[in-house]
C-alpha atoms as a PDB file:
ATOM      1  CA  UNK A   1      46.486 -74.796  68.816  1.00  0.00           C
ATOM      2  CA  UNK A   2      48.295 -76.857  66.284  1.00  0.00           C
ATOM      3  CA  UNK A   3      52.590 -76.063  66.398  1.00  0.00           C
ATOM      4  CA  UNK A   4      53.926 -74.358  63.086  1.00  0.00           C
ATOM      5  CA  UNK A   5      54.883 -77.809  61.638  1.00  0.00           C
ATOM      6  CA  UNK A   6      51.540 -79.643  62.140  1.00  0.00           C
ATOM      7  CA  UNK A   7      50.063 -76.614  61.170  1.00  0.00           C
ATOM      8  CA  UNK A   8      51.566 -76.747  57.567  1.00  0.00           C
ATOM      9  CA  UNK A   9      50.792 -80.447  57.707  1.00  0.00           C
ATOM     10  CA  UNK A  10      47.597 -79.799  58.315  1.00  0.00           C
ATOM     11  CA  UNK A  11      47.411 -76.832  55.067  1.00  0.00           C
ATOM     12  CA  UNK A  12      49.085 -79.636  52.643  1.00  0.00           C
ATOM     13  CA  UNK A  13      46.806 -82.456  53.452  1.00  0.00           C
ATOM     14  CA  UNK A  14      43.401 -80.230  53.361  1.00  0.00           C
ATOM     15  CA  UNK A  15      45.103 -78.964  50.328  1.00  0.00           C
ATOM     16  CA  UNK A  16      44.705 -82.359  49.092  1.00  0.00           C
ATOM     17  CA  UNK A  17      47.943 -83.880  49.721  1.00  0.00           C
ATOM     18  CA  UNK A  18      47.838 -87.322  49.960  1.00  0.00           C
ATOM     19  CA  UNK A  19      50.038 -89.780  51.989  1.00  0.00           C
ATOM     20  CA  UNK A  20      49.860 -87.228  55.077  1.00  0.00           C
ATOM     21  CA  UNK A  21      47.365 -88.599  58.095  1.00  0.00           C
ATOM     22  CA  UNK A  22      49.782 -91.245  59.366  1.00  0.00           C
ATOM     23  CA  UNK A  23      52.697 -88.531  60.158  1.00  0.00           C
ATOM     24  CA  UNK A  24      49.867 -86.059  61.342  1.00  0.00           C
ATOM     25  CA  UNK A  25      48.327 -88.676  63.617  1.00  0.00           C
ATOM     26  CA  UNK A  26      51.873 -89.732  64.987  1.00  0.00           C
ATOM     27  CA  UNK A  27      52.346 -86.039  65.566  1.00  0.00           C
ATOM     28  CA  UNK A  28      49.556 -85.655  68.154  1.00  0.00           C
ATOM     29  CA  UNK A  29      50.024 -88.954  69.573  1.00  0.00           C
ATOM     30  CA  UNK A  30      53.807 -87.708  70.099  1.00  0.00           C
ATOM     31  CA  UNK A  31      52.408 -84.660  71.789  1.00  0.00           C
ATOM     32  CA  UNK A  32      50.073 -86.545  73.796  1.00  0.00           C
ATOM     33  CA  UNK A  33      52.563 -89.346  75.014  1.00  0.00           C
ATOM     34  CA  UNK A  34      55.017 -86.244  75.967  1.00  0.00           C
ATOM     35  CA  UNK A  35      51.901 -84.648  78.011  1.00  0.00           C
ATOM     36  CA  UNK A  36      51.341 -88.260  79.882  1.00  0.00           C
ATOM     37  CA  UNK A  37      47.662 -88.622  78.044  1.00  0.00           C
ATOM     38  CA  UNK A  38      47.100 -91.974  77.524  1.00  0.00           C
ATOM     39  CA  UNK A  39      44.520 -94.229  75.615  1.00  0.00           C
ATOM     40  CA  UNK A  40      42.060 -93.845  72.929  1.00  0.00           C
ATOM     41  CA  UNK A  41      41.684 -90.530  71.412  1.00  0.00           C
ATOM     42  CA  UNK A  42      39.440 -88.980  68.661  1.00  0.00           C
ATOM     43  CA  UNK A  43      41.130 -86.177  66.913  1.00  0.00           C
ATOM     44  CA  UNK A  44      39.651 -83.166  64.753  1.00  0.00           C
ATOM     45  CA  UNK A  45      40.832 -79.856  63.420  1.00  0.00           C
ATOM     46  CA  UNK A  46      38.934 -76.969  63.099  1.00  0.00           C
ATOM     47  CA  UNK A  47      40.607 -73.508  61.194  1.00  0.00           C
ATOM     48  CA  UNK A  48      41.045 -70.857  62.962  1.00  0.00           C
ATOM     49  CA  UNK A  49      41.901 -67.573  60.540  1.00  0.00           C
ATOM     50  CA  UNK A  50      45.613 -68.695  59.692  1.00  0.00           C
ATOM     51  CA  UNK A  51      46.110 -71.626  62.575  1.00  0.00           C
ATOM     52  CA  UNK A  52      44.371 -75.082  63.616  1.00  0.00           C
ATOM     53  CA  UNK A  53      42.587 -75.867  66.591  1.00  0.00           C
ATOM     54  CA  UNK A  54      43.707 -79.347  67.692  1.00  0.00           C
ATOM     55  CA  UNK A  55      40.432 -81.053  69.429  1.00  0.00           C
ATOM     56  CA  UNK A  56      41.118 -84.461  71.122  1.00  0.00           C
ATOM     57  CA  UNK A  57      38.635 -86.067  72.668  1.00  0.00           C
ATOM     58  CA  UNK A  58      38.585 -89.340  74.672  1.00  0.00           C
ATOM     59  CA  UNK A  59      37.463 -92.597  72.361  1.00  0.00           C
ATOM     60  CA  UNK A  60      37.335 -95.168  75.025  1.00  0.00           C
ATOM     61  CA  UNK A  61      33.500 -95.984  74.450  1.00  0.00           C
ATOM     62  CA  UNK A  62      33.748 -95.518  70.468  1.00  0.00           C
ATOM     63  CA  UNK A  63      32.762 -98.603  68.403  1.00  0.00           C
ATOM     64  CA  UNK A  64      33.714 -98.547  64.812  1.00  0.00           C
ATOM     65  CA  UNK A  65      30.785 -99.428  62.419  1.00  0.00           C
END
């Protein structure tokens, strides 16, 4: 689940917010680098009542279009 602070990230920038992604993505790339996860990563957010679910998912074989 996504900390208080990303959390309220998370409300402004669904919110519509702009100017927001970069500082959320560096946020669970910091989180990820502190857990020793390394590589690609696909990240999505799914509410949960009042809180986030953080979902990361490995990217490795992911070709952008």
């Amino acid at each position: 689940m996504a900390d208080e602070e990303l959390a309220a990230l998370l409300q402004r920038y669904y919110s519509g917010e702009g100017g927001l992604w970069p500082t959320i993505r560096e946020r669970v790339a910091a989180e990820l680098r502190r857990r020793g996860i390394e590589g690609a990563r696909h990240i999505r957010f799914r509410r949960r009542d009042d809180e986030y679910e953080v979902i990361i998912e490995d990217a490795s074989g992911y070709e952008p279009e």
